[in-house]
C-alpha atoms as a PDB file:
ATOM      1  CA  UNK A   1     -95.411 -51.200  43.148  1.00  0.00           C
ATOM      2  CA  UNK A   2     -92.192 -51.691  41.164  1.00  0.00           C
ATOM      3  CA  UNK A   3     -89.097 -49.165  41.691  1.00  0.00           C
ATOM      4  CA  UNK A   4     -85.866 -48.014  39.649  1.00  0.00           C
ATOM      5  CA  UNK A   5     -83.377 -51.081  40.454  1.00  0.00           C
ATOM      6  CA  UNK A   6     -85.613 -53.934  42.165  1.00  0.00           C
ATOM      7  CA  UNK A   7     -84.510 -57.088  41.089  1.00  0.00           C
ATOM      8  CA  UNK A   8     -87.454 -59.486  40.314  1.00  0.00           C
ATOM      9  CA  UNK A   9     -88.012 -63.031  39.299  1.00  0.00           C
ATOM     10  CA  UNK A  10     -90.612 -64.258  36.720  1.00  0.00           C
ATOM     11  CA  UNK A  11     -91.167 -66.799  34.275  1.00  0.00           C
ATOM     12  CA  UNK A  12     -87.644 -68.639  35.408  1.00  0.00           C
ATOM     13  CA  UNK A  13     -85.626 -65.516  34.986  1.00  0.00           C
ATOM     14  CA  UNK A  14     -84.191 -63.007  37.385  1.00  0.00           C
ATOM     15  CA  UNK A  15     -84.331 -58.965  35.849  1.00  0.00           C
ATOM     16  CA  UNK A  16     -83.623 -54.996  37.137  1.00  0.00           C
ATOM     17  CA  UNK A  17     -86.313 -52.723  36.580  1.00  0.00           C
ATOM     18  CA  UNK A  18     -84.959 -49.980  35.042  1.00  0.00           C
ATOM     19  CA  UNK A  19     -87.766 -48.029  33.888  1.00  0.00           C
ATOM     20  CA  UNK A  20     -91.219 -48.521  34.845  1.00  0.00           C
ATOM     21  CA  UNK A  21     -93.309 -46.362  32.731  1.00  0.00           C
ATOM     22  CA  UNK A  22     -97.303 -46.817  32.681  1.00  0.00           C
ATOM     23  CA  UNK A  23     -98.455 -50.391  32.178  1.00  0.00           C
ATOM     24  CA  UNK A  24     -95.118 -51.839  31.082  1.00  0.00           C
ATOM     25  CA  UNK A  25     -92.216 -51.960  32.950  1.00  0.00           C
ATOM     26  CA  UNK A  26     -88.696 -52.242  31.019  1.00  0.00           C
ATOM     27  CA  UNK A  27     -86.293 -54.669  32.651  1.00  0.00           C
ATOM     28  CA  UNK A  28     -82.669 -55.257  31.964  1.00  0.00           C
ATOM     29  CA  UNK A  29     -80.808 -58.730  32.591  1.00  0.00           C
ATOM     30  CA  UNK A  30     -77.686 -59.619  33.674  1.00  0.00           C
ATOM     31  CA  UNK A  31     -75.903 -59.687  30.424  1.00  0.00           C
ATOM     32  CA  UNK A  32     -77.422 -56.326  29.601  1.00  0.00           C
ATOM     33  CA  UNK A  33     -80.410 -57.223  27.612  1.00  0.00           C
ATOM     34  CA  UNK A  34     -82.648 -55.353  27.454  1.00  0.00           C
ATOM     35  CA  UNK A  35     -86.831 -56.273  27.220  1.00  0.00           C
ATOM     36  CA  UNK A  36     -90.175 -54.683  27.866  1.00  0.00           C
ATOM     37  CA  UNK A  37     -93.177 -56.505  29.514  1.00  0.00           C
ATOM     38  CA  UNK A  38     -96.807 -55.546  30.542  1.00  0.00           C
ATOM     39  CA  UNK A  39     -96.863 -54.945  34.124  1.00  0.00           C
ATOM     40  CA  UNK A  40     -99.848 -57.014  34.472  1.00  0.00           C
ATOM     41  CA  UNK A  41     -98.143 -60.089  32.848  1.00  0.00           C
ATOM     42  CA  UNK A  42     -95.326 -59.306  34.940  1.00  0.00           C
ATOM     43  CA  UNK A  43     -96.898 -59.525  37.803  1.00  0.00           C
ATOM     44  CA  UNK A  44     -99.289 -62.342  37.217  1.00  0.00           C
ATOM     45  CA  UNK A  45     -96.561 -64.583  35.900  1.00  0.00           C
ATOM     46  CA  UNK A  46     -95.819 -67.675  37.860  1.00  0.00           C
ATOM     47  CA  UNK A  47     -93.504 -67.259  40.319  1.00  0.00           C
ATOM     48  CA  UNK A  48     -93.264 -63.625  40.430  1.00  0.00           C
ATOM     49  CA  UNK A  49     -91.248 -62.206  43.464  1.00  0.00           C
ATOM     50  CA  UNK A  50     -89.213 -58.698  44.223  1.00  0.00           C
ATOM     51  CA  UNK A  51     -86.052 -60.404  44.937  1.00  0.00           C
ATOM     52  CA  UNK A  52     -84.591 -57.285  46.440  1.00  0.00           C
ATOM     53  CA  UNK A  53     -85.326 -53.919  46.372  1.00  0.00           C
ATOM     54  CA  UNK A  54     -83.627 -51.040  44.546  1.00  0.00           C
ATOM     55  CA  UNK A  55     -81.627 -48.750  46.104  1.00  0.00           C
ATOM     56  CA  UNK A  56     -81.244 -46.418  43.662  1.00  0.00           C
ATOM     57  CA  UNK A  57     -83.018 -43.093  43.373  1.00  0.00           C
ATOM     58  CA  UNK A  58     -83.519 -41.201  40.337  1.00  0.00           C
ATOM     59  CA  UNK A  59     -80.945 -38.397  39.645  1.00  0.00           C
ATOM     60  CA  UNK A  60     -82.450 -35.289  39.437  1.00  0.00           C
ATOM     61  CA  UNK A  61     -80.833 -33.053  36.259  1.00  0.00           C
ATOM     62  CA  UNK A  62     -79.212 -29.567  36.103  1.00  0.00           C
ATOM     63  CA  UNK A  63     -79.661 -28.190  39.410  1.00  0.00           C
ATOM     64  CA  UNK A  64     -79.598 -24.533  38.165  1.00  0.00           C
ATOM     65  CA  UNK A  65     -83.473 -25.248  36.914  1.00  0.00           C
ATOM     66  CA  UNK A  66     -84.010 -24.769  40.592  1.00  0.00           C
ATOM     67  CA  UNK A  67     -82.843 -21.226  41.078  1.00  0.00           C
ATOM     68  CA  UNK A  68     -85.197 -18.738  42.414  1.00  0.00           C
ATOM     69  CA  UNK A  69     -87.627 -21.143  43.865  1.00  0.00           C
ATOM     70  CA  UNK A  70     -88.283 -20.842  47.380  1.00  0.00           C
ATOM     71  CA  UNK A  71     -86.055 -23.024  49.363  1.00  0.00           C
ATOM     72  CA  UNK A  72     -89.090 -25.207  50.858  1.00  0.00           C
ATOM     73  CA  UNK A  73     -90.005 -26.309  47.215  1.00  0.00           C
ATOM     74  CA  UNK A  74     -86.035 -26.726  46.251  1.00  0.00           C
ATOM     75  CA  UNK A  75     -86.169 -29.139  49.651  1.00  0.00           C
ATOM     76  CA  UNK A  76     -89.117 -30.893  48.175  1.00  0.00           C
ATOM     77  CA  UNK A  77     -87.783 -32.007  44.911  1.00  0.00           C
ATOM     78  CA  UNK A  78     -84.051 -32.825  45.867  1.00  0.00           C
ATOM     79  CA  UNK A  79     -85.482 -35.243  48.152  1.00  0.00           C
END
């Protein structure tokens, strides 16, 4: 499965995911570009390869939306 920040090859080109969402996937290239593809024609193209995994994780938003949930669930989400 595709993550936030893998950098793939496909079709002669080298992208970042930056949103997968569904069955497309948008992808952003190195001069900022950016372009949405069908996962399944992403990943049936010729050549196709995770060129290196993403290291990013998604940023969760305002904290305070947290508050009065028991700490277990609070551990849950941040991680």
């Amino acid at each position: 499965m595709l993550s936030l920040s893998d950098r793939i090859r496909y079709d002669g080109r080298e992208d970042t995911v930056f949103a997968p969402h569904g069955t497309s996937v948008r992808l952003v290239d190195d001069a900022h570009a950016a372009s949405v593809v069908l996962l399944g024609h992403l990943v049936s193209s010729d050549g196709f390869a995770v060129v290196r995994a993403g290291s990013v994780r998604p940023v969760m938003g305002d904290p305070g939306a947290l508050k009065g949930l028991p700490e277990d669930v609070t551990d849950r989400v941040r991680w």
